[in-house]
Protein backbone atom coordinates (compact mmCIF):
# COMPACT_ATOMS: atom_id res chain seq x y z
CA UNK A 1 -20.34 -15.05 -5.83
CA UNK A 2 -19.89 -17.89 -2.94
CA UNK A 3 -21.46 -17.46 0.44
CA UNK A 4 -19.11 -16.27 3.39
CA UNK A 5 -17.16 -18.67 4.79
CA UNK A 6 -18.01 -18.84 7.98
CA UNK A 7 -15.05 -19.31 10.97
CA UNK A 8 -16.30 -21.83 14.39
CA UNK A 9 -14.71 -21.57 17.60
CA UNK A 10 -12.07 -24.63 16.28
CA UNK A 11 -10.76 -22.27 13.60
CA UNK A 12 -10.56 -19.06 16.02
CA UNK A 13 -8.18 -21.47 18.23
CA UNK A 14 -6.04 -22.44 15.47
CA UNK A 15 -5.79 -18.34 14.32
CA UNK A 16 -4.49 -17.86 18.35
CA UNK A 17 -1.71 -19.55 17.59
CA UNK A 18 -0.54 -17.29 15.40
CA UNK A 19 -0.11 -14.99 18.70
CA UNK A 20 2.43 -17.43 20.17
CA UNK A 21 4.77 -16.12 17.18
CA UNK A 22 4.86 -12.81 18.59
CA UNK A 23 5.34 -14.42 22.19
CA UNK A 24 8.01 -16.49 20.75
CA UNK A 25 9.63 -13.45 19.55
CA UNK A 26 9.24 -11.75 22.74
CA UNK A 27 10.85 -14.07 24.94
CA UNK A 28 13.55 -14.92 22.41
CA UNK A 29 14.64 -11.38 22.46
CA UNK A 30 13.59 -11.17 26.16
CA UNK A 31 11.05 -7.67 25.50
CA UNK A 32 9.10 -8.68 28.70
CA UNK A 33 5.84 -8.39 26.20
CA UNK A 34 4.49 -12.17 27.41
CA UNK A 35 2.37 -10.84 29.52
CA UNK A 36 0.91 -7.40 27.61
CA UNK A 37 0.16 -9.49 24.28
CA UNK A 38 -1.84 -12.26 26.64
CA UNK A 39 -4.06 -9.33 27.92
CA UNK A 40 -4.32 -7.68 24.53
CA UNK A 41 -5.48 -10.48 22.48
CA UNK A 42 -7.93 -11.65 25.76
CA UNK A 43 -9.43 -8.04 25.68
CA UNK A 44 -9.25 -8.03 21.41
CA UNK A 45 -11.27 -10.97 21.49
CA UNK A 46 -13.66 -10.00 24.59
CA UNK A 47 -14.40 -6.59 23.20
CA UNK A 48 -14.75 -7.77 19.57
CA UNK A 49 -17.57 -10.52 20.48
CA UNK A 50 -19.09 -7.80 23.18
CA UNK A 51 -19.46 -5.64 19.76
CA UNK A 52 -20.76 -8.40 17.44
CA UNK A 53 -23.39 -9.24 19.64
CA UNK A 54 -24.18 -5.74 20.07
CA UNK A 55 -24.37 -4.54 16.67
CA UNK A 56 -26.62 -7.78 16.10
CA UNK A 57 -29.02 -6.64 18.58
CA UNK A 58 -28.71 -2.78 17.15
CA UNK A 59 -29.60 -4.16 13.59
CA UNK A 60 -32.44 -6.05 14.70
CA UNK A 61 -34.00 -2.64 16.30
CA UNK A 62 -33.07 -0.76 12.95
CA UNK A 63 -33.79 2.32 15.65
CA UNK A 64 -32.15 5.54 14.98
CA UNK A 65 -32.42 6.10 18.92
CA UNK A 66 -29.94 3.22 19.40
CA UNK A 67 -28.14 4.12 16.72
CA UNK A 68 -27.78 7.82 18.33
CA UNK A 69 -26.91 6.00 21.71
CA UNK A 70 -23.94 3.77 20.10
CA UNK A 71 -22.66 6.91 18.22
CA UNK A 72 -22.45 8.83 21.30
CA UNK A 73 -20.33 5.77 22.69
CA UNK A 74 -18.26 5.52 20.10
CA UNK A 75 -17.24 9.24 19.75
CA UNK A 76 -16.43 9.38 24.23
CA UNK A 77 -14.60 6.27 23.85
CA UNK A 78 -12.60 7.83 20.84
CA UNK A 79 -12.15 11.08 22.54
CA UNK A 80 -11.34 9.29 25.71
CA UNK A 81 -8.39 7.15 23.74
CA UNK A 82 -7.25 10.76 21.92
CA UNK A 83 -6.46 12.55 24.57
CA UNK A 84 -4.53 9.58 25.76
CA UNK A 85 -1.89 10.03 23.42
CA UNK A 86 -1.74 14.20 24.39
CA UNK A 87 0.96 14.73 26.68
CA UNK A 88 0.04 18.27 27.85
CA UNK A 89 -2.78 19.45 28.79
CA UNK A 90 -5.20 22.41 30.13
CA UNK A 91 -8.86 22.60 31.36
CA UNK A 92 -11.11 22.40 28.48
CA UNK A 93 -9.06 19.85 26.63
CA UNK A 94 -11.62 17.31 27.04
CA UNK A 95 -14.62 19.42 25.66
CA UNK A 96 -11.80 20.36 22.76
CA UNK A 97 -10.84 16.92 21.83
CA UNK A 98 -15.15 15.39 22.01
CA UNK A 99 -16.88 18.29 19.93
CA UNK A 100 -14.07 17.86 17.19
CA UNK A 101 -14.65 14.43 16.84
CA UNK A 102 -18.34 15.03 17.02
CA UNK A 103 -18.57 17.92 14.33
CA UNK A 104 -16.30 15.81 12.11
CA UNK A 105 -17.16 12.61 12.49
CA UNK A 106 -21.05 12.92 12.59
CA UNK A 107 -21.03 15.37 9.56
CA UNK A 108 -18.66 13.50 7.26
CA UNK A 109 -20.48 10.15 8.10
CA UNK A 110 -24.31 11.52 7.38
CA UNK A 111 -22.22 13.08 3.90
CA UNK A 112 -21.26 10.09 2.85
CA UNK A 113 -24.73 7.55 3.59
CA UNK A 114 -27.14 10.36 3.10
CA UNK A 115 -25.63 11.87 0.02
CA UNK A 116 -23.18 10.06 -1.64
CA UNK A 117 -24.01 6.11 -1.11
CA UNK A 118 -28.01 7.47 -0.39
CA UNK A 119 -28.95 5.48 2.35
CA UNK A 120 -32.20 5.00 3.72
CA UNK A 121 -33.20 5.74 5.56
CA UNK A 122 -29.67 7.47 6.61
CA UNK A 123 -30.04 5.92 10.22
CA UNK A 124 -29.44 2.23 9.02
CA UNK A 125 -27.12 0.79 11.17
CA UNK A 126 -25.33 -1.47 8.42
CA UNK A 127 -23.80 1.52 6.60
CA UNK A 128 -23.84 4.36 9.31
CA UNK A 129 -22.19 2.34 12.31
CA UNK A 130 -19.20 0.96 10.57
CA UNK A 131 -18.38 4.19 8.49
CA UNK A 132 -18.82 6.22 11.55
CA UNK A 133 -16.73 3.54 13.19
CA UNK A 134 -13.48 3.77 10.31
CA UNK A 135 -13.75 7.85 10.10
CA UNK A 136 -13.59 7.86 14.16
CA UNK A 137 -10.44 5.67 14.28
CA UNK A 138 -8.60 8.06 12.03
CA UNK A 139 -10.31 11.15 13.33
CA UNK A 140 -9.04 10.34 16.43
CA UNK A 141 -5.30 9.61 15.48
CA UNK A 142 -5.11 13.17 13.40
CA UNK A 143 -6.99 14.94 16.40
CA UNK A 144 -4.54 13.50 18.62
CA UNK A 145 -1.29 14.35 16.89
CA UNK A 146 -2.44 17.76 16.70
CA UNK A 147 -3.96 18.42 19.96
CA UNK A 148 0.03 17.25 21.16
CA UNK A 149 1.87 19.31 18.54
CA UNK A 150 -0.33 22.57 19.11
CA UNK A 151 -0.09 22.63 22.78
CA UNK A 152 3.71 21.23 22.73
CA UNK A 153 4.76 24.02 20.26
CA UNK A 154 2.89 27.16 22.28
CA UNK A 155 4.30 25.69 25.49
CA UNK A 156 8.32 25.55 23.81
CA UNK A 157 8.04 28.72 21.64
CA UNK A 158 5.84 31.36 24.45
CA UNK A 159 8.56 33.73 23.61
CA UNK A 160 8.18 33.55 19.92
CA UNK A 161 4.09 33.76 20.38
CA UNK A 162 4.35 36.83 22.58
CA UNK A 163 7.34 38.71 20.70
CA UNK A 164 5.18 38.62 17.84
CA UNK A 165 2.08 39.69 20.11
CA UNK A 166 4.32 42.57 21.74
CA UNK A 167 5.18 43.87 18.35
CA UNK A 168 1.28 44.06 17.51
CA UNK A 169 0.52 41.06 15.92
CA UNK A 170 -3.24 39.77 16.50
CA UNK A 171 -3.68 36.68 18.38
CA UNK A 172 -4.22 35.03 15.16
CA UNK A 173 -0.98 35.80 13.05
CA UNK A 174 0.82 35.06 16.11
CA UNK A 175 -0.34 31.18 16.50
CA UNK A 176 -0.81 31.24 12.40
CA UNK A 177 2.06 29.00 12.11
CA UNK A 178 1.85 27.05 14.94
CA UNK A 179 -2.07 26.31 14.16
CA UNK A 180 -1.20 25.55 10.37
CA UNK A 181 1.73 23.31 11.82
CA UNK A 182 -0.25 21.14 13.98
CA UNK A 183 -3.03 20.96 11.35
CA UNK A 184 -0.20 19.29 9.33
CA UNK A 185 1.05 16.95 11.69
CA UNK A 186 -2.30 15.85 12.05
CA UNK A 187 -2.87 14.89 8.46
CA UNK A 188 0.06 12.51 7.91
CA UNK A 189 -0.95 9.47 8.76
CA UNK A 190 -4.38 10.15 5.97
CA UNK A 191 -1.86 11.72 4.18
CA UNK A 192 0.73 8.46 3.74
CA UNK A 193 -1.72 5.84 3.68
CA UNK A 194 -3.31 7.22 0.36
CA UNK A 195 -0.05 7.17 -1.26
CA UNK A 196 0.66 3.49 -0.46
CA UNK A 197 -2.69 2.52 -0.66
CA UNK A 198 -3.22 -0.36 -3.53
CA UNK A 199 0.61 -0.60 -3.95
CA UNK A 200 1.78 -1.48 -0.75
CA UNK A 201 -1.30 -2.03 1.66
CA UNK A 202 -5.07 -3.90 0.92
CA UNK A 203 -7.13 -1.90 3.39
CA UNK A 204 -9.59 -3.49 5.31
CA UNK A 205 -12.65 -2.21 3.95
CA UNK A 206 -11.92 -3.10 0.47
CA UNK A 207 -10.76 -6.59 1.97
CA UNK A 208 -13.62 -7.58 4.48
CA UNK A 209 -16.21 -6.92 1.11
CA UNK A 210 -13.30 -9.23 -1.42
CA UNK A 211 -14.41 -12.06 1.50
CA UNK A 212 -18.03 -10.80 1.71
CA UNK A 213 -18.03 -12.01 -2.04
CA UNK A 214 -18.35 -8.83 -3.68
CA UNK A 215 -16.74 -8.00 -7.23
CA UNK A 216 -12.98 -6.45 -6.70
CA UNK A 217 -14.43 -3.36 -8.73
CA UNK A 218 -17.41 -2.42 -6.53
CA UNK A 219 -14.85 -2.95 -3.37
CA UNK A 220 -12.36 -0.88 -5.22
CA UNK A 221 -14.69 1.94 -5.18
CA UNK A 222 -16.08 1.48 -2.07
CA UNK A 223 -12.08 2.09 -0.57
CA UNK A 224 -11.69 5.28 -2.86
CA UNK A 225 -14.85 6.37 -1.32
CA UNK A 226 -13.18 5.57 1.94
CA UNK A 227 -10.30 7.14 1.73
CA UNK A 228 -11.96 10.50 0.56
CA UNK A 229 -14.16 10.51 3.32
CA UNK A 230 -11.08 9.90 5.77
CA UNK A 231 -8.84 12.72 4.73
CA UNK A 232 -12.09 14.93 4.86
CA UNK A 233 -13.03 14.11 8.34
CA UNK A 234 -9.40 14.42 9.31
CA UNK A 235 -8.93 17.69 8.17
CA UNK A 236 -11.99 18.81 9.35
CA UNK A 237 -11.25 17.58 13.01
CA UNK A 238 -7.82 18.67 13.20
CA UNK A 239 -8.91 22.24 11.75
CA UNK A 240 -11.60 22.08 14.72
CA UNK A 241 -9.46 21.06 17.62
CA UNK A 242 -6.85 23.86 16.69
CA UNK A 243 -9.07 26.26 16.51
CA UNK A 244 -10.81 25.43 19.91
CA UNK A 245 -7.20 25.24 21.32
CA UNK A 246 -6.63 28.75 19.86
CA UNK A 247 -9.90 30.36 21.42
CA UNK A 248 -8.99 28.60 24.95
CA UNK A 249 -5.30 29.69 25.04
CA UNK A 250 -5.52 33.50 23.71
CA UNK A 251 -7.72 35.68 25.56
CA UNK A 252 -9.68 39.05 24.24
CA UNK A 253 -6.64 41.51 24.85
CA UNK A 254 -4.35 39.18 22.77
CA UNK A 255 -3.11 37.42 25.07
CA UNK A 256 -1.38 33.95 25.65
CA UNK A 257 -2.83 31.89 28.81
CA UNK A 258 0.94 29.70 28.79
CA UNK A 259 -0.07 29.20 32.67
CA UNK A 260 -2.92 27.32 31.64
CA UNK A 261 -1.08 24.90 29.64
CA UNK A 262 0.20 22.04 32.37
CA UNK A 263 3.76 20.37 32.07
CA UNK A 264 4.18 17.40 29.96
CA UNK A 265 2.91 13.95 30.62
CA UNK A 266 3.93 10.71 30.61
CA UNK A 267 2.89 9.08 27.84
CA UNK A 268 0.78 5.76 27.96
């Protein structure tokens, strides 16, 4: 296989003007977006050298103390950007949205190095930093969608939840369908992007190893792998934020805490 080719600072300025297309567009169709793509593609560019240096550094330690320390990052930064995207919310949210993403995120990632690919030892940073990095991106979409639909549908259908309560229905068969709902919503996005994967999209896993060099085969299996791993650590997380949600918002005498649940946001 040939050697990476690598990309200088030249080739980075010619790939920037492939932004002024979308600024082209923008003031074309006057969208006002000038200004938001200039910031996005300085902070794209910022952040992505901050991490490249950084996971340079991390590999060099091969510690799984920094490791630890990056994960932990990575997961508040994810939870952070999740609950973002939630436009109600109530006290507890927070805890909700991080120990979902930690449970499934952590778990499915030491799965897949430790047992499946059998890293070791199941620390190193070259596997566990990226995978950990890919599951939390889509973890955190699915957690998000159905932190928002959960809350949204107990806030809009109260009187549903506690006519079903009133007419002695447990806690739990009265949010049954607005748990397995939001569970749903949550898995779409896995859900459509392993149908069209292959046919209609090259993900970037399976691409970045095509460049590395590697045979098509090996990255082919590397993505099915990937996409596996995905829908079980989406699952898993939206299954976990639900059910958090669930033992927040219903108290011990079947009750619904609505009052607890605040008034929709504005959405970033």
């Amino acid at each position: 296989m040939k050697a990476v080719i690598d990309l200088g600072a030249g080739d980075l300025i010619l790939a920037a003007a492939l932004v002024l297309v979308a600024g082209a567009v923008s003031l074309a169709l006057k969208l006002g977006l000038e200004r938001r793509l200039l910031v996005a593609s300085l902070r794209s560019v910022l952040q992505l050298l901050l991490l490249g240096y950084l996971l340079r550094y991390i590999f060099a330690l091969d510690s799984a103390w920094a490791v630890g320390a990056l994960a932990l990052l990575m997961v508040s930064v994810a939870a952070h950007a999740a609950l973002g995207r939630v436009s109600r919310r109530y006290r507890g949210l927070v805890t909700a949205a991080f120990l979902s993403l930690v449970l499934s995120s952590i778990l499915t990632t030491l799965v897949v190095t430790r047992v499946v690919i059998g890293v070791e030892p199941w620390f190193r940073p070259q596997y566990f930093v990226p995978i950990l990095g890919m599951i939390l991106g889509n973890s955190m979409n699915g957690i998000s969608l159905c932190l928002d639909d959960l809350l949204e549908r107990l806030a809009e259908r109260r009187d549903e939840v506690e006519m079903r309560l009133v007419h002695g229905a447990t806690s739990w068969e009265a949010a049954r369908d607005a748990l397995a709902g939001a569970v749903r919503r949550g898995m779409i996005p896995i859900l459509n992007a392993m149908t069209i994967v292959g046919l209609v999209s090259l993900p970037g896993m399976m691409t970045g190893q095509i460049l590395a060099g590697a045979d098509p085969l090996v990255a082919v299996k590397y993505q099915i792998l990937v996409m596996f791993m995905l829908a079980a650590a989406t699952a898993l997380g939206s299954m976990l934020a639900a059910l958090m949600v669930y033992r927040s918002l219903f108290t011990a005498r079947q009750q619904l805490r609505h009052e607890a649940i605040e008034r929709p946001r504005r959405r970033n």
